[in-house]
Protein backbone atom coordinates (compact mmCIF):
# COMPACT_ATOMS: atom_id res chain seq x y z
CA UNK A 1 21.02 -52.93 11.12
CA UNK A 2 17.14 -52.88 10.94
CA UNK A 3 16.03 -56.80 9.32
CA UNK A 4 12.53 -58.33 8.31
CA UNK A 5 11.29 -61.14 9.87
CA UNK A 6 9.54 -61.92 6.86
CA UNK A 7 10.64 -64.82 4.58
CA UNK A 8 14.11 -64.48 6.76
CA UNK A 9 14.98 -61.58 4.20
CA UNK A 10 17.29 -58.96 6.02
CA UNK A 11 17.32 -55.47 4.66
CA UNK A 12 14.90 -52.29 5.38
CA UNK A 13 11.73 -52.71 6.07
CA UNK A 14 8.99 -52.21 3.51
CA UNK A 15 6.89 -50.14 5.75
CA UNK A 16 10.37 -47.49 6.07
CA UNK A 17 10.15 -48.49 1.81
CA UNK A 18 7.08 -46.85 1.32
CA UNK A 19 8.01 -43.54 4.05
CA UNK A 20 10.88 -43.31 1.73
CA UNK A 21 8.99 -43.41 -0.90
CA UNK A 22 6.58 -41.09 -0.79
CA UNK A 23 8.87 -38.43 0.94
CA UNK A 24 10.72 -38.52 -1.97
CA UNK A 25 8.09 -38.30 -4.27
CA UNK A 26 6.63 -35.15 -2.04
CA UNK A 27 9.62 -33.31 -2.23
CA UNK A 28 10.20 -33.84 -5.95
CA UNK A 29 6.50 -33.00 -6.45
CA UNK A 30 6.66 -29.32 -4.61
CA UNK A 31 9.99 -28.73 -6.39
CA UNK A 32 8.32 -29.29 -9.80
CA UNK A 33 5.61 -26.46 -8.22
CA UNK A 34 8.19 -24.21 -7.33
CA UNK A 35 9.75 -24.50 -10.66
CA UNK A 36 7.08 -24.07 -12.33
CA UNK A 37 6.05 -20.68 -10.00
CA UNK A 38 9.05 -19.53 -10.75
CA UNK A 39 9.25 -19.78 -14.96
CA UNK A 40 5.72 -18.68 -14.84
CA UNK A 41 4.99 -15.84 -17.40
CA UNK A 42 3.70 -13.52 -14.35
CA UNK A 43 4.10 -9.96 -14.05
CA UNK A 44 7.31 -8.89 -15.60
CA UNK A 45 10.22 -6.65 -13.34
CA UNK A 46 10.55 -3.24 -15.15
CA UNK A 47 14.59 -1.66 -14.62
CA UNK A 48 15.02 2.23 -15.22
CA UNK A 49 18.14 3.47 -14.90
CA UNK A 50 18.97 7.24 -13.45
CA UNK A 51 20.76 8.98 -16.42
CA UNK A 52 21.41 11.76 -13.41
CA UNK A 53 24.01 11.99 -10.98
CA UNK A 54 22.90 11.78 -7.41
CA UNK A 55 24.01 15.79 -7.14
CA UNK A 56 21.99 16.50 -10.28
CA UNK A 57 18.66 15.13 -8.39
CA UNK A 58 19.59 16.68 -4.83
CA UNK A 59 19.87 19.83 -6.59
CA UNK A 60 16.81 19.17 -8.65
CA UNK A 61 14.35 18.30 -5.66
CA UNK A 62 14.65 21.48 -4.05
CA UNK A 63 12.35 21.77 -0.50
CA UNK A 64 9.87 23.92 -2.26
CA UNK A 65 9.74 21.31 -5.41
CA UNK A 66 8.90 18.72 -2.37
CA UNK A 67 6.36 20.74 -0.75
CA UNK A 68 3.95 20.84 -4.14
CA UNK A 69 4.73 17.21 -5.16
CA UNK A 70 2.12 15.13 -5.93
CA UNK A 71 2.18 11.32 -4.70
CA UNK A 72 1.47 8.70 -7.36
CA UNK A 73 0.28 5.39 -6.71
CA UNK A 74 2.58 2.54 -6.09
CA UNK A 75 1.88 -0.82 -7.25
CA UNK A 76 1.22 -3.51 -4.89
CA UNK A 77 0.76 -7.15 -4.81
CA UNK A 78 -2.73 -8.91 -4.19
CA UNK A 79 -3.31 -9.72 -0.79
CA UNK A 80 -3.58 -13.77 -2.04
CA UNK A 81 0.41 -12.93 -3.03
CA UNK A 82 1.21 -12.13 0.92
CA UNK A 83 0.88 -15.87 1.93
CA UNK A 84 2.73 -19.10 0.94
CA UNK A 85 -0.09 -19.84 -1.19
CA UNK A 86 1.66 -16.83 -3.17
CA UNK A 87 4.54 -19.34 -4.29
CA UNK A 88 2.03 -21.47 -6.39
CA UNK A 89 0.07 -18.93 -8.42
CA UNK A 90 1.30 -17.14 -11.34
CA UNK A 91 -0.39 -13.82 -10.89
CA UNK A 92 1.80 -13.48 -8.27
């Protein structure tokens, strides 16, 4: 059992109080952040579904349809987004 020597009073001390304390309020203040990363009105996740079979496209993408193919672009993230700093901004 830790006491106080102060005023005879036994209980936790109020320097472990105040560690307490402000752990707590730490953790409750980057959950709020999180949170809030997380309902964010950021970029929005786009679904397509395949109306084709997986035969259907096999068949489709012949090695000759490969060969003259032209790459497109792919999205990517800012490089900002690649850290933990990512988890706080919106644009992310």
């Amino acid at each position: 059992m830790i006491s106080s020597a102060r005023n005879g009073r036994r209980g936790v001390p109020a320097r472990a109080r105040v560690v307490l304390a402000v752990s707590v309020g730490m953790i409750g203040i980057s959950g709020a952040a999180i949170a809030a990363a997380v309902q964010s009105d950021g970029p929005e996740v786009i679904v397509h579904e395949e109306p084709h079979s997986p035969e259907d496209i096999r068949e489709y993408w012949t090695p000759e349809r490969m060969r003259n193919a032209e790459p497109v672009e792919m999205p990517h993230a800012p490089e900002r987004c690649g850290s933990w700093r990512g988890l706080f901004d919106s644009a992310c």
